[in-house]
N, C-alpha and C. Protein backbone atom coordinates (compact mmCIF):
# COMPACT_ATOMS: atom_id res chain seq x y z
N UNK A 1 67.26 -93.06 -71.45
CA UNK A 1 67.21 -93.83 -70.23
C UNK A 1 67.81 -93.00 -69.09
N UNK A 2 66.86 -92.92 -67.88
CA UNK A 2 67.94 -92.11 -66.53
C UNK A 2 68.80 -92.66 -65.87
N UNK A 3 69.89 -92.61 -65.40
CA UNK A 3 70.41 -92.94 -64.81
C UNK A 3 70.59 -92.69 -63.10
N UNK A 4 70.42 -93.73 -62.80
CA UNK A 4 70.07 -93.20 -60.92
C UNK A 4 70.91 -92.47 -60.12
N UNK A 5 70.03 -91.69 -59.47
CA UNK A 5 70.21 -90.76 -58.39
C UNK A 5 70.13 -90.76 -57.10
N UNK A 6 71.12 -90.27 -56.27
CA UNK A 6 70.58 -90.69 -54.96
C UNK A 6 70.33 -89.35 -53.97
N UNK A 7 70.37 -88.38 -54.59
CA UNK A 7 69.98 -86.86 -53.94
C UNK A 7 69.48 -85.93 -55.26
N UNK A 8 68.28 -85.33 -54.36
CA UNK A 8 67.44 -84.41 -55.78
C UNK A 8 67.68 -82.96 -55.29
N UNK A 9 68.37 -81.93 -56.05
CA UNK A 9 68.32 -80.65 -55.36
C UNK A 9 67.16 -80.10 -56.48
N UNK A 10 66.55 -79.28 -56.14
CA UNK A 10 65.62 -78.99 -57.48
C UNK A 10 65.97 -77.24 -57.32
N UNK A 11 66.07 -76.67 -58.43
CA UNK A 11 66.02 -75.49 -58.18
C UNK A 11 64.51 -74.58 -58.56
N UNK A 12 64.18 -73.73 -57.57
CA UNK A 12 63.02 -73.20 -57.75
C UNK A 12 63.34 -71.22 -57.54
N UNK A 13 61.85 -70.31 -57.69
CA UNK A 13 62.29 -69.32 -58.18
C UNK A 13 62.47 -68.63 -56.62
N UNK A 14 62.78 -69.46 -55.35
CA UNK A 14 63.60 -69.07 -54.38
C UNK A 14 64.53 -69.49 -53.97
N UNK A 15 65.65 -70.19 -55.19
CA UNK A 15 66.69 -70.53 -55.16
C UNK A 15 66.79 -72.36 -54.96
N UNK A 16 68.08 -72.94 -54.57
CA UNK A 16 68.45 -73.92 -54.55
C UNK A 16 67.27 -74.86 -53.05
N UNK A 17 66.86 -75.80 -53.45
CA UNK A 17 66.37 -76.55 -52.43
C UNK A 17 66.51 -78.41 -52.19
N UNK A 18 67.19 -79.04 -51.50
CA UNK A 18 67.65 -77.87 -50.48
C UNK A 18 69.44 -77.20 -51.05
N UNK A 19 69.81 -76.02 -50.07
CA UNK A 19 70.46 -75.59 -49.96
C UNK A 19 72.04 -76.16 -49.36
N UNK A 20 71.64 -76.81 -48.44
CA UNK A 20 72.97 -77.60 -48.53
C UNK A 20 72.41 -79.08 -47.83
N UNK A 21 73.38 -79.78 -48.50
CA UNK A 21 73.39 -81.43 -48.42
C UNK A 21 74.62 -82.24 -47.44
N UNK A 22 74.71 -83.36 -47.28
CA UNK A 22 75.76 -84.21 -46.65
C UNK A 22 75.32 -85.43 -47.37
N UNK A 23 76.86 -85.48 -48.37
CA UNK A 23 76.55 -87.20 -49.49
C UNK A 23 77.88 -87.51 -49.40
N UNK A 24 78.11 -89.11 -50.06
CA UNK A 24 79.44 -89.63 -49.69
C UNK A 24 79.91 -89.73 -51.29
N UNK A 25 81.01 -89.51 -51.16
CA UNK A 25 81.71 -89.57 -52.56
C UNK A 25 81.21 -90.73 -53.44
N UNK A 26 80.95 -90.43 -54.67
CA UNK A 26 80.42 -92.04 -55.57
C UNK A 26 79.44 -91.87 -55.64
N UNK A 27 77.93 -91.09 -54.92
CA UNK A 27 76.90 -90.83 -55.14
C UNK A 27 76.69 -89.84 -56.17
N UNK A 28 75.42 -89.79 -56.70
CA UNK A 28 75.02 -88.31 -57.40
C UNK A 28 73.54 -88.05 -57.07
N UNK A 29 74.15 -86.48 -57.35
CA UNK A 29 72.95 -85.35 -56.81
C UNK A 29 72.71 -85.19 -58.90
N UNK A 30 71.31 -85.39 -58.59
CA UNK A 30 70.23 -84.62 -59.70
C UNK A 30 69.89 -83.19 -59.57
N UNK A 31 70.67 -82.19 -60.03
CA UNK A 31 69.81 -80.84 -60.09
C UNK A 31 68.57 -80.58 -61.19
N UNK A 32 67.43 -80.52 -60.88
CA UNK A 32 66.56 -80.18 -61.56
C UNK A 32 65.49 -78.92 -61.49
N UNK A 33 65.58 -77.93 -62.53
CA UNK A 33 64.77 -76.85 -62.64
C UNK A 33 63.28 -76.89 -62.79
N UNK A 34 63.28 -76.54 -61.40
CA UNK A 34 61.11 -76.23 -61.20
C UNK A 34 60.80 -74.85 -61.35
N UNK A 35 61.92 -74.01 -61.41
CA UNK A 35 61.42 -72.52 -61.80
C UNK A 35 61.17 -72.35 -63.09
N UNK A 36 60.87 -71.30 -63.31
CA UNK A 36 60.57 -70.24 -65.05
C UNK A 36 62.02 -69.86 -65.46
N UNK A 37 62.60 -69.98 -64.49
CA UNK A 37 64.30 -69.25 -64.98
C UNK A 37 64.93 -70.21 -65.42
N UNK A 38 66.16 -69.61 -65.99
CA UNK A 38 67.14 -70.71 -66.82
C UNK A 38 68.14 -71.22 -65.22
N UNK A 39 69.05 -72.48 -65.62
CA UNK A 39 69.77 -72.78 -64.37
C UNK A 39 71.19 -73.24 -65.32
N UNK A 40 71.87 -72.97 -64.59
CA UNK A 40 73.10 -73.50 -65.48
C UNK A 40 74.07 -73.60 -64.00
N UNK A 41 74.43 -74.91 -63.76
CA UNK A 41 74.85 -75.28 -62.14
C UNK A 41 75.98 -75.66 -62.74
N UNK A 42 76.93 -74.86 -61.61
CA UNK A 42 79.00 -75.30 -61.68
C UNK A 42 78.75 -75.72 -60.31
N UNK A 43 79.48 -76.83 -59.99
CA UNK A 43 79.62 -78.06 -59.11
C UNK A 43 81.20 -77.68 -59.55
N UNK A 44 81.91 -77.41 -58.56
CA UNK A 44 83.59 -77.25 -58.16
C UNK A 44 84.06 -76.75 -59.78
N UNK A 45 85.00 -78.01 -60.61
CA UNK A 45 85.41 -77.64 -61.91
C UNK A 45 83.77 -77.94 -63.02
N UNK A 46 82.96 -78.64 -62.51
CA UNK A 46 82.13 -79.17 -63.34
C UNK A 46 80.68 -78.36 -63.76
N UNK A 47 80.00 -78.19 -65.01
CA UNK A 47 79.04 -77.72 -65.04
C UNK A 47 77.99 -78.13 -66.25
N UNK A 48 76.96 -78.00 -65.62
CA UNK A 48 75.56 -78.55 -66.63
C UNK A 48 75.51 -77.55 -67.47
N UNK A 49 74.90 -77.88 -69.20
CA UNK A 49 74.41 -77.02 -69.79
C UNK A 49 73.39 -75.42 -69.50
N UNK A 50 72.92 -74.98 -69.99
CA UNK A 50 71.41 -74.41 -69.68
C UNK A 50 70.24 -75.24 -69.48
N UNK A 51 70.02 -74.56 -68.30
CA UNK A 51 68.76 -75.95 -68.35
C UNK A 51 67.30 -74.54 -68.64
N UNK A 52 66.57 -75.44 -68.88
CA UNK A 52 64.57 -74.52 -69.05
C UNK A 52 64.24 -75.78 -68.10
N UNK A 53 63.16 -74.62 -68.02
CA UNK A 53 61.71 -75.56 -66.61
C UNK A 53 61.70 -76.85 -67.03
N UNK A 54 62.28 -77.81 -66.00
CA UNK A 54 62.01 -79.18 -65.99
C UNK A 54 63.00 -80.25 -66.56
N UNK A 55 63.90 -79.50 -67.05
CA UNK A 55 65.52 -80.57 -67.35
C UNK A 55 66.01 -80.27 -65.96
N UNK A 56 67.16 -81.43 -66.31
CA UNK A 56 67.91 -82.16 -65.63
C UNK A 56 69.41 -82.38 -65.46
N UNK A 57 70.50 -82.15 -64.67
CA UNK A 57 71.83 -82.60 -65.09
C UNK A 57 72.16 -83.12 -63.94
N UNK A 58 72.92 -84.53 -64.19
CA UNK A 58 73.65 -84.96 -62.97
C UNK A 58 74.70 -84.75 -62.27
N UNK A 59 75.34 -84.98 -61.33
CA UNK A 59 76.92 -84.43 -60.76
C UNK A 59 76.92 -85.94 -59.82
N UNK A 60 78.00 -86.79 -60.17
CA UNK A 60 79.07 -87.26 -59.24
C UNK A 60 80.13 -87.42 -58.82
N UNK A 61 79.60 -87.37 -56.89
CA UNK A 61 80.65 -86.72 -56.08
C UNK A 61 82.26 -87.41 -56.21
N UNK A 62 83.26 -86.64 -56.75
CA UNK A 62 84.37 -87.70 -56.49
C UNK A 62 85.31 -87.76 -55.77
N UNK A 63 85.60 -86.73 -54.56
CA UNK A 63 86.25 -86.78 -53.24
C UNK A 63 85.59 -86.12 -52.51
N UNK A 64 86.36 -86.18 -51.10
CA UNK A 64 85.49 -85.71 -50.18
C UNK A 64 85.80 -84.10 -49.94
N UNK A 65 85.23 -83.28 -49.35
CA UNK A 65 85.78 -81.95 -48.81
C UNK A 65 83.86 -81.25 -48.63
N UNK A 66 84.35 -80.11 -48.72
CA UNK A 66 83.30 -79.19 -49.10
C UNK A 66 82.71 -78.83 -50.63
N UNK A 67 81.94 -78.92 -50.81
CA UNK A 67 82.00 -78.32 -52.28
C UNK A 67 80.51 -77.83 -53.01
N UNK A 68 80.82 -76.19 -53.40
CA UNK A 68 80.14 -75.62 -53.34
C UNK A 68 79.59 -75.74 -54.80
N UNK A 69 78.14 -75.20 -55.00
CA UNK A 69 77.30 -75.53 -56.44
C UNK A 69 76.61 -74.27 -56.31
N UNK A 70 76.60 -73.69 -57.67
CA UNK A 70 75.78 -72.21 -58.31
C UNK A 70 75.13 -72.25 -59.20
N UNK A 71 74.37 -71.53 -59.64
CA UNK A 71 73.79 -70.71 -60.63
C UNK A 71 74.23 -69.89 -61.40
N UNK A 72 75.13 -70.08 -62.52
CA UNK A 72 75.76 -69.23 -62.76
C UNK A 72 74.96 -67.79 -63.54
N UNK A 73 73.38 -68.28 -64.25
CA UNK A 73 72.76 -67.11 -64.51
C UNK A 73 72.42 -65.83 -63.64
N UNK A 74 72.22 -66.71 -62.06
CA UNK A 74 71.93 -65.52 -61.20
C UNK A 74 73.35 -65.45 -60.11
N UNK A 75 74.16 -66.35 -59.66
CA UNK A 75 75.09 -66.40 -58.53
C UNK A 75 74.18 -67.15 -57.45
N UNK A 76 73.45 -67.79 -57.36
CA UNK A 76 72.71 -68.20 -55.97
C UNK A 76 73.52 -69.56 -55.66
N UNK A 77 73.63 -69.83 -54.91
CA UNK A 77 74.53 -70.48 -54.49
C UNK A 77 73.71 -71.76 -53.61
N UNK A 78 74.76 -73.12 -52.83
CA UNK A 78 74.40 -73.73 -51.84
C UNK A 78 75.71 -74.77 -51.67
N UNK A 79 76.00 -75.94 -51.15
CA UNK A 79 77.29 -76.67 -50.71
C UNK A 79 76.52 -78.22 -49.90
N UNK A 80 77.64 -78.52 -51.02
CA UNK A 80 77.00 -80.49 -50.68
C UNK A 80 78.67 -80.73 -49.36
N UNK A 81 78.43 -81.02 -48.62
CA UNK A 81 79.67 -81.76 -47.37
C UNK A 81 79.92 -83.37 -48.31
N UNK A 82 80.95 -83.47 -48.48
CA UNK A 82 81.27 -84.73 -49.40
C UNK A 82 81.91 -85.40 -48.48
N UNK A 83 81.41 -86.58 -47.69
CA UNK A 83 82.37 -88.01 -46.91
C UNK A 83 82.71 -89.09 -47.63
């Protein structure tokens, strides 16, 4: 069963899209892989497995600040603004 989302970043094979966001704490962002490459996303202390073309991992936001999200297979980077 999914559990709802209220922002989709998808990653594709020109990186994070989109790249940066503005969400309020308590929400979650869905990262999901549309590329051929593997994705494995760290969100501040937090991080999704390996993902392949077309999985999924969730992240919710739990304070506010800046906070930045990667790729740790390649380093590509982007930053959700948390209110």
């Amino acid at each position: 069963m999914q559990t709802p989302f209220q922002y989709l970043v998808m990653f594709t094979d020109r990186g994070f899209t989109p790249a940066t966001l503005t969400a309020s704490v308590g929400e979650t962002i869905r990262f999901t892989n549309t590329s051929p490459l593997l994705l494995r996303v760290s969100v501040g202390e937090a991080g999704s497995p390996t993902l392949n073309h077309g999985e999924y991992w969730q992240y919710t936001i739990e304070s506010a600040g800046t906070i930045e999200y990667r790729n740790l297979e390649d380093s590509v980077t982007g930053r959700i603004t948390a209110q």
